[in-house]
Protein backbone atom coordinates (compact mmCIF):
# COMPACT_ATOMS: atom_id res chain seq x y z
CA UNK A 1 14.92 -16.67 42.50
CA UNK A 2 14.05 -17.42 38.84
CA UNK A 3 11.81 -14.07 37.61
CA UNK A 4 10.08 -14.26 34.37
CA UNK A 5 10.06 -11.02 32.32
CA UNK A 6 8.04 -9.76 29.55
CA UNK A 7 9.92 -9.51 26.27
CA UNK A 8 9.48 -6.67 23.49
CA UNK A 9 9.68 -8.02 20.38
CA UNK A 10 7.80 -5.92 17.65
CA UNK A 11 8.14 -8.80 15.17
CA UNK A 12 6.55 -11.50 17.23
CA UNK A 13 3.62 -8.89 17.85
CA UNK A 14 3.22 -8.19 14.59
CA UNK A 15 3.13 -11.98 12.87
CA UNK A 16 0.09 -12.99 16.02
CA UNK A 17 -1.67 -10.35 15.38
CA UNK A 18 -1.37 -10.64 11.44
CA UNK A 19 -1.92 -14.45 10.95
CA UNK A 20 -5.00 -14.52 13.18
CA UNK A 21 -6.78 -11.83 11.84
CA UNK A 22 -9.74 -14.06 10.29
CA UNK A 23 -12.51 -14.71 11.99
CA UNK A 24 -14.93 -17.68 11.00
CA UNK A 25 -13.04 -18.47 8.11
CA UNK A 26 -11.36 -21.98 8.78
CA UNK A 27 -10.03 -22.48 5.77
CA UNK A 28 -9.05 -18.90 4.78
CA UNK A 29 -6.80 -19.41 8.34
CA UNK A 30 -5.41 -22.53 7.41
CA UNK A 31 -4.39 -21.61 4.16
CA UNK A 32 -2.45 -18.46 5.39
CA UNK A 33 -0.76 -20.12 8.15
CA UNK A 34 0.23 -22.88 5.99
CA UNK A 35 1.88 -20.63 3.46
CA UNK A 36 3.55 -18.55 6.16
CA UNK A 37 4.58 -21.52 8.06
CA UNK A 38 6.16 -23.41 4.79
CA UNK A 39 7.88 -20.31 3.56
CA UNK A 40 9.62 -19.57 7.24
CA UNK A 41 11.26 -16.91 6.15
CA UNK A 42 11.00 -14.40 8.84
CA UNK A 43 12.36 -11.33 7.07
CA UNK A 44 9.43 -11.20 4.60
CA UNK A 45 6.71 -9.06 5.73
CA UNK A 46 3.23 -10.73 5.52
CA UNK A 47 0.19 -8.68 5.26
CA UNK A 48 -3.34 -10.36 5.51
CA UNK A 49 -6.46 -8.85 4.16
CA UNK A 50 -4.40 -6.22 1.98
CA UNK A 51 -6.62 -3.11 1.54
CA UNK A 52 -6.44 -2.18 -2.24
CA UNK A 53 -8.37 0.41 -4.13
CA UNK A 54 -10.70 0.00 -6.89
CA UNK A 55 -12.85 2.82 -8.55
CA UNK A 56 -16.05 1.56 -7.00
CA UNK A 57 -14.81 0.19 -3.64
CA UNK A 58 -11.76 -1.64 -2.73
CA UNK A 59 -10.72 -5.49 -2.49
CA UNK A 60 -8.69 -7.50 0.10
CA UNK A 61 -6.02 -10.08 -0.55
CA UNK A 62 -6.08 -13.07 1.67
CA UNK A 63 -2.62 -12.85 1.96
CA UNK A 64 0.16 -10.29 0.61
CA UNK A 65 3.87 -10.44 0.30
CA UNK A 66 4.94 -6.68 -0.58
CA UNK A 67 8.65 -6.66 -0.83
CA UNK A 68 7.85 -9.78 -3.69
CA UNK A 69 4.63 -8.73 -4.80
CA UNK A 70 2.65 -12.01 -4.82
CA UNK A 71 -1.01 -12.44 -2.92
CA UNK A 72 -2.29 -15.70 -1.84
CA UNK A 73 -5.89 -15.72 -2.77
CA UNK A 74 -7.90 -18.84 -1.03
CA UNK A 75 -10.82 -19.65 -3.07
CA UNK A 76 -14.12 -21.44 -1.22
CA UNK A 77 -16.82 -23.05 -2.86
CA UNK A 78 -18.53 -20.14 -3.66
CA UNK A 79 -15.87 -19.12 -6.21
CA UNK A 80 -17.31 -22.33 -8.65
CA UNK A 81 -20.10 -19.90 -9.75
CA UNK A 82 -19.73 -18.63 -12.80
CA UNK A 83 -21.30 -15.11 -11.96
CA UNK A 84 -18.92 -14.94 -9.05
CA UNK A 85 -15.67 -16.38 -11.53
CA UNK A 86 -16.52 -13.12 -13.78
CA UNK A 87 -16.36 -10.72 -10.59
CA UNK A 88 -13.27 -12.39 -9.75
CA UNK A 89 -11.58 -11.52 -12.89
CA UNK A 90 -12.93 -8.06 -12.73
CA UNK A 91 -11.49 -7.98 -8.96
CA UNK A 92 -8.50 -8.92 -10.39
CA UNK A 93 -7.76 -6.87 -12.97
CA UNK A 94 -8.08 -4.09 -11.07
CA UNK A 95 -5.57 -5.49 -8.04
CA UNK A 96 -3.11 -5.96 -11.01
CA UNK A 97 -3.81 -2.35 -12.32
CA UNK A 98 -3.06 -0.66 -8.94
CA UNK A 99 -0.27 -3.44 -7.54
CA UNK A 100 1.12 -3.76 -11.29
CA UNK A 101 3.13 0.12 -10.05
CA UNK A 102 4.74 -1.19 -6.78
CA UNK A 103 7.67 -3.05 -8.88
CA UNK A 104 9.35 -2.19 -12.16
CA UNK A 105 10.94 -5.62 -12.33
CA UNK A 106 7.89 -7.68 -10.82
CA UNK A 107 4.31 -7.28 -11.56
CA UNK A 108 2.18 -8.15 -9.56
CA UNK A 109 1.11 -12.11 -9.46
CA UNK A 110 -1.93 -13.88 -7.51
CA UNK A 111 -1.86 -17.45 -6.69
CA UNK A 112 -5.32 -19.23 -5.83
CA UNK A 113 -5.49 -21.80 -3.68
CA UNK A 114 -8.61 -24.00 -4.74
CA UNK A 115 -10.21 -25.16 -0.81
CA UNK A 116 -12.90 -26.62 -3.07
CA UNK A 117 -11.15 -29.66 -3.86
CA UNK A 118 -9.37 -32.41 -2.09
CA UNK A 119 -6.83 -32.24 0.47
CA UNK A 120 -4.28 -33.42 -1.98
CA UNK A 121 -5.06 -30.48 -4.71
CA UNK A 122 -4.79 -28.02 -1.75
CA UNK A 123 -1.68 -29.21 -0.25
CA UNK A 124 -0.11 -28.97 -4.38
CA UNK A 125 -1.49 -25.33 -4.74
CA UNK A 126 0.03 -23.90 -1.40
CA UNK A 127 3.56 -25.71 -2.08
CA UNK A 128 2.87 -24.10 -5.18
CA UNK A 129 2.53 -20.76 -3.85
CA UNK A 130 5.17 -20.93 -1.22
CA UNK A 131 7.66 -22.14 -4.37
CA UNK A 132 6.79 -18.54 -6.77
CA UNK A 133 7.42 -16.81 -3.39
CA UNK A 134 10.91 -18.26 -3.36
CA UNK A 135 11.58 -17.76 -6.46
CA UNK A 136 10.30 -13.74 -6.64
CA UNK A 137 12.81 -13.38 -3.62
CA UNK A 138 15.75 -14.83 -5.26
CA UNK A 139 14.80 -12.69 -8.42
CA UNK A 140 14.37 -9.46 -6.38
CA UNK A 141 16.92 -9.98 -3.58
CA UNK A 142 14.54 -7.58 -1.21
CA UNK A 143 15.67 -6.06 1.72
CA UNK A 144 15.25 -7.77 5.11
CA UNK A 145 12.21 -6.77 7.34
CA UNK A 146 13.05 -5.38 10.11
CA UNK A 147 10.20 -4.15 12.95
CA UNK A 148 10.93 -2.05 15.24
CA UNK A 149 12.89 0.46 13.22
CA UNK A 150 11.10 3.81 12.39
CA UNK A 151 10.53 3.78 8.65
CA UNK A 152 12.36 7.30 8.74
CA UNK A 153 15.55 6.03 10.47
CA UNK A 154 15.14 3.21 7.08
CA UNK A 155 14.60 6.17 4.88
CA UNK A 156 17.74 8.46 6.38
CA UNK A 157 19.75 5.11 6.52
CA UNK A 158 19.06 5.03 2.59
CA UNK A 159 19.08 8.66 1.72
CA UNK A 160 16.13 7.63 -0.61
CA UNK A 161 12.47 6.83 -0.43
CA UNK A 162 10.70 4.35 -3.47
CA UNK A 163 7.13 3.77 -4.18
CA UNK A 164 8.39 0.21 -3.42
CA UNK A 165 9.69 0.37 -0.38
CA UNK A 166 5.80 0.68 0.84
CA UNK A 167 6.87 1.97 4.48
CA UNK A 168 3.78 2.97 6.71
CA UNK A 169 4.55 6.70 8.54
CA UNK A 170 1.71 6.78 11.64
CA UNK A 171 1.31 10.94 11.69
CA UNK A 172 2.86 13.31 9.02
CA UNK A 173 5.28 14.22 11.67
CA UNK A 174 7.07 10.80 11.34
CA UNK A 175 7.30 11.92 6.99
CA UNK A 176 8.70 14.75 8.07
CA UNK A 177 11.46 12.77 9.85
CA UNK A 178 12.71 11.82 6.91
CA UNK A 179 13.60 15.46 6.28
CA UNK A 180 15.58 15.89 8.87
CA UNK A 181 12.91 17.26 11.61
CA UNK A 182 12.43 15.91 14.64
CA UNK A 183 8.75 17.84 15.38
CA UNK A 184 6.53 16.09 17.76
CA UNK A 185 2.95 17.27 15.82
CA UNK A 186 2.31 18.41 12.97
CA UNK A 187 -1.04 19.87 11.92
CA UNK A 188 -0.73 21.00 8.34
CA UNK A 189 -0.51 18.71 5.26
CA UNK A 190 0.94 21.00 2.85
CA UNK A 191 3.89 23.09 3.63
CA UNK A 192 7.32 23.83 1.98
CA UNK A 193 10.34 21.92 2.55
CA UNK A 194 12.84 25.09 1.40
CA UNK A 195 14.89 22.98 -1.49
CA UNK A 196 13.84 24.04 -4.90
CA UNK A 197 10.74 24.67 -4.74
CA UNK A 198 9.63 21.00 -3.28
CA UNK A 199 6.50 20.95 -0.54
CA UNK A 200 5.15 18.36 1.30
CA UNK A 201 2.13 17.03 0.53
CA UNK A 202 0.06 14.30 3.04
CA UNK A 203 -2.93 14.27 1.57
CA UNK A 204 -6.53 12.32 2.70
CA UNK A 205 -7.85 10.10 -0.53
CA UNK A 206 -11.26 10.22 -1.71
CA UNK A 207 -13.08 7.10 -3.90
CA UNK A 208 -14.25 8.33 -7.40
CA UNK A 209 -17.26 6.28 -7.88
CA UNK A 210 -18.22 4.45 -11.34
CA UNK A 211 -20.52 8.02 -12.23
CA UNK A 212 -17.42 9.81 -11.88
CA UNK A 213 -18.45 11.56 -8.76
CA UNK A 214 -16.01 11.86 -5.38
CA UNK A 215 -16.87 11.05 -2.24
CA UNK A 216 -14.84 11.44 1.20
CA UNK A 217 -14.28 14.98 0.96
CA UNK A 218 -11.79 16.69 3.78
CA UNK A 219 -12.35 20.38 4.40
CA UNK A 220 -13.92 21.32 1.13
CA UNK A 221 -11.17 19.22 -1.04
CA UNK A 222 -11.89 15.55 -1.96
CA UNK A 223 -8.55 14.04 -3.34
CA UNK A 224 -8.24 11.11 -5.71
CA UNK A 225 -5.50 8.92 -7.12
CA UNK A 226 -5.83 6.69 -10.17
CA UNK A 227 -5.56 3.24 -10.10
CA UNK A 228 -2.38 3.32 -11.71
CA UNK A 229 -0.85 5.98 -9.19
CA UNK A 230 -0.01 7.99 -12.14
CA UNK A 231 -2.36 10.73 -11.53
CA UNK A 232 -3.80 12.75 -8.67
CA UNK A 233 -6.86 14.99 -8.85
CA UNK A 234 -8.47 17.08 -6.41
CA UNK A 235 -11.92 18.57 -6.47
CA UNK A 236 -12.73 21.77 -4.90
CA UNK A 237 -16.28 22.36 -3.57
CA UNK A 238 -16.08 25.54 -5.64
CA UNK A 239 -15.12 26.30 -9.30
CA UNK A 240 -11.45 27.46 -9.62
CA UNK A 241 -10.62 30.85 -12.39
CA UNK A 242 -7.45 29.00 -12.92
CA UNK A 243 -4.75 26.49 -11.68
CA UNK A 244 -1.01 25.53 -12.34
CA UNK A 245 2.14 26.41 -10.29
CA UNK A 246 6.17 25.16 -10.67
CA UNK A 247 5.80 23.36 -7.26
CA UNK A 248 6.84 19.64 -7.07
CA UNK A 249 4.80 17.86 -4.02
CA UNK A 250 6.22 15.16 -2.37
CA UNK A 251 3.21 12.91 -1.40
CA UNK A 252 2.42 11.01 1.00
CA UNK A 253 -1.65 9.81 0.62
CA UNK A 254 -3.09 8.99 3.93
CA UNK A 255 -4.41 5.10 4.37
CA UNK A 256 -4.57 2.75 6.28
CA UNK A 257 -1.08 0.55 7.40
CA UNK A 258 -0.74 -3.08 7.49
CA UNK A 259 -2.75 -3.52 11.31
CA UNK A 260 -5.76 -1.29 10.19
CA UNK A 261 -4.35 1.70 11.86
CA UNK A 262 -4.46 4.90 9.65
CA UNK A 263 -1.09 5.74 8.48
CA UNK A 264 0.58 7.60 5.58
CA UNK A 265 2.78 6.25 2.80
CA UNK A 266 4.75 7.52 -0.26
CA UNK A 267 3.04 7.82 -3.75
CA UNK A 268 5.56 10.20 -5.49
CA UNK A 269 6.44 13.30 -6.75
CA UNK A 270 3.26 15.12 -8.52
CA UNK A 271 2.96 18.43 -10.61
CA UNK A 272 0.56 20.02 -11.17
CA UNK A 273 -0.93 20.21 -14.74
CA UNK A 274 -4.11 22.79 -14.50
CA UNK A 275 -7.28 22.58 -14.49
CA UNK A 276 -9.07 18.93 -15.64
CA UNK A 277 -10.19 18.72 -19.36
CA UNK A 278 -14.20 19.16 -19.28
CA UNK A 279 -14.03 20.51 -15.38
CA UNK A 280 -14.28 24.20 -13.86
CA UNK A 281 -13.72 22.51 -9.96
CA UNK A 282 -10.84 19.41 -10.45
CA UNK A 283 -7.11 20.42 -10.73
CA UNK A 284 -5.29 16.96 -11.84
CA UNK A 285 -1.66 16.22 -10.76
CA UNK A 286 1.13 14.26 -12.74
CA UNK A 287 3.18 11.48 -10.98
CA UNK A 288 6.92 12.91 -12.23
CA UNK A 289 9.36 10.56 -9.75
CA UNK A 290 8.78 7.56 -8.30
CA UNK A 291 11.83 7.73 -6.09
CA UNK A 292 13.59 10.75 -4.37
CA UNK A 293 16.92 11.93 -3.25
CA UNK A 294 16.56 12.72 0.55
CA UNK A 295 20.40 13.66 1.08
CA UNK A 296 20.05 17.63 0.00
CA UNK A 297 17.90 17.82 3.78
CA UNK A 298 20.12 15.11 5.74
């Protein structure tokens, strides 16, 4: 008898659930699926509706290749107004700001897709698209995506992690996999590693608003990163006599991963620098590595 049997395959998951995200946005859908479908390259990693942080909010991207750093952007009718042009700009500067750090040798790079015009302009802009993709991939040479492998097991593989490599850990006890600990839970987010003087840090982000306030504070400490990753602050809910220590934290800042699921990925090494200029309650944090040598704990 011929049985039929469900097959596991993490990638085909993944790419359904991705590409048909949108709802009631026909031409949003068409757009990505067009892209994805043109490009077929199946070990690029697609993301749709990219969360990115902005001082007063966040954005989405449409559509967001990672390992290249381009986002498709698919612009309706609305987008002809010229108040809505000038927040686009604004939206865009600040996507460039934050995505700008994810590559040394490729800044970040937008391509709009006008679904204003005719079928003819919007079949040029997505070739378009699909053709800078190409070309950021024969420039960068990125590694293949690969589901179903643990971003740890990538990270041990490697003996390094990057900023770049943007891998998503689901619970600080998968980060601390890639230290050579196989612990099943993990409650704290700060705790030493034992190599010179490192600790790791998993901390939950904050927003600072355009006052300069914070909001989203976790147990009496609301943590923000600037847009340029560079620096981390941290505001206590009290004011501090004084700050500054020789230990280098190994962060991980707590987000969201590429289904909507909160997860945690790496941001750097910090120090920490004192107490904020003009501030009794903020201790601010300087990004000194963007990459790190995982072999001394293999």
């Amino acid at each position: 008898m011929n049985r039929r049997a469900y097959v596991v395959d993490e990638r085909r998951d993944y790419l359904v659930h991705v590409l048909s995200r949108t709802k009631r946005k026909d031409y949003e859908n068409y757009v990505i699926n067009a892209v994805w479908q043109r490009l077929a390259e199946p070990t690029l990693q697609p993301e749709t509706q990219r969360y990115v942080r902005r001082d007063n909010g966040y954005a989405l991207i449409d559509l967001y290749f990672p390992a290249v750093n381009v986002g498709i952007e698919c612009d309706e009718a609305y987008h002809l107004n010229k108040a809505q042009q000038l927040s686009d700009r604004t939206r865009e500067r600040d996507i460039a700001a934050c995505l700008n750090a994810v590559s040394e040798d490729a800044g970040y790079e937008a391509v709009h897709i006008r679904a204003f015009g005719s079928y003819e302009q919007m079949e040029h802009d997505i070739d378009r698209a699909v053709r800078l993709i190409r070309q950021r991939m024969k420039k960068l040479q990125p590694e293949p995506w690969m589901p179903g492998i643990p971003p740890w097991e990538k990270c041990r593989e490697r003996g390094a992690i990057r900023i770049s490599d943007g891998l998503a850990f689901r619970t600080i006890s998968d980060v601390y996999r890639c230290f050579g600990h196989d612990t099943k839970r993990m409650q704290k987010c700060f705790f030493s590693l034992h190599h010179n003087n490192y600790y790791l840090w998993c901390p939950k982000l904050g927003i600072e608003m355009s006052d300069g306030s914070f909001s989203s504070a976790a147990f009496g400490i609301t943590n923000v990163i600037s847009q340029d990753g560079k620096t981390l602050y941290s505001q206590y809910e009290y004011e501090l006599s004084s700050a500054g220590d020789d230990i280098a934290r190994i962060t991980f800042a707590q987000g969201l991963d590429e289904l909507g699921r909160k997860a945690y990925r790496f941001v750097g090494v910090f120090d920490e620098i004192g107490i904020k200029t003009n501030s009794s309650s903020i201790v601010e944090y300087r990004r000194v590595a963007e990459e790190l040598d995982i072999t001394p704990w293999l």
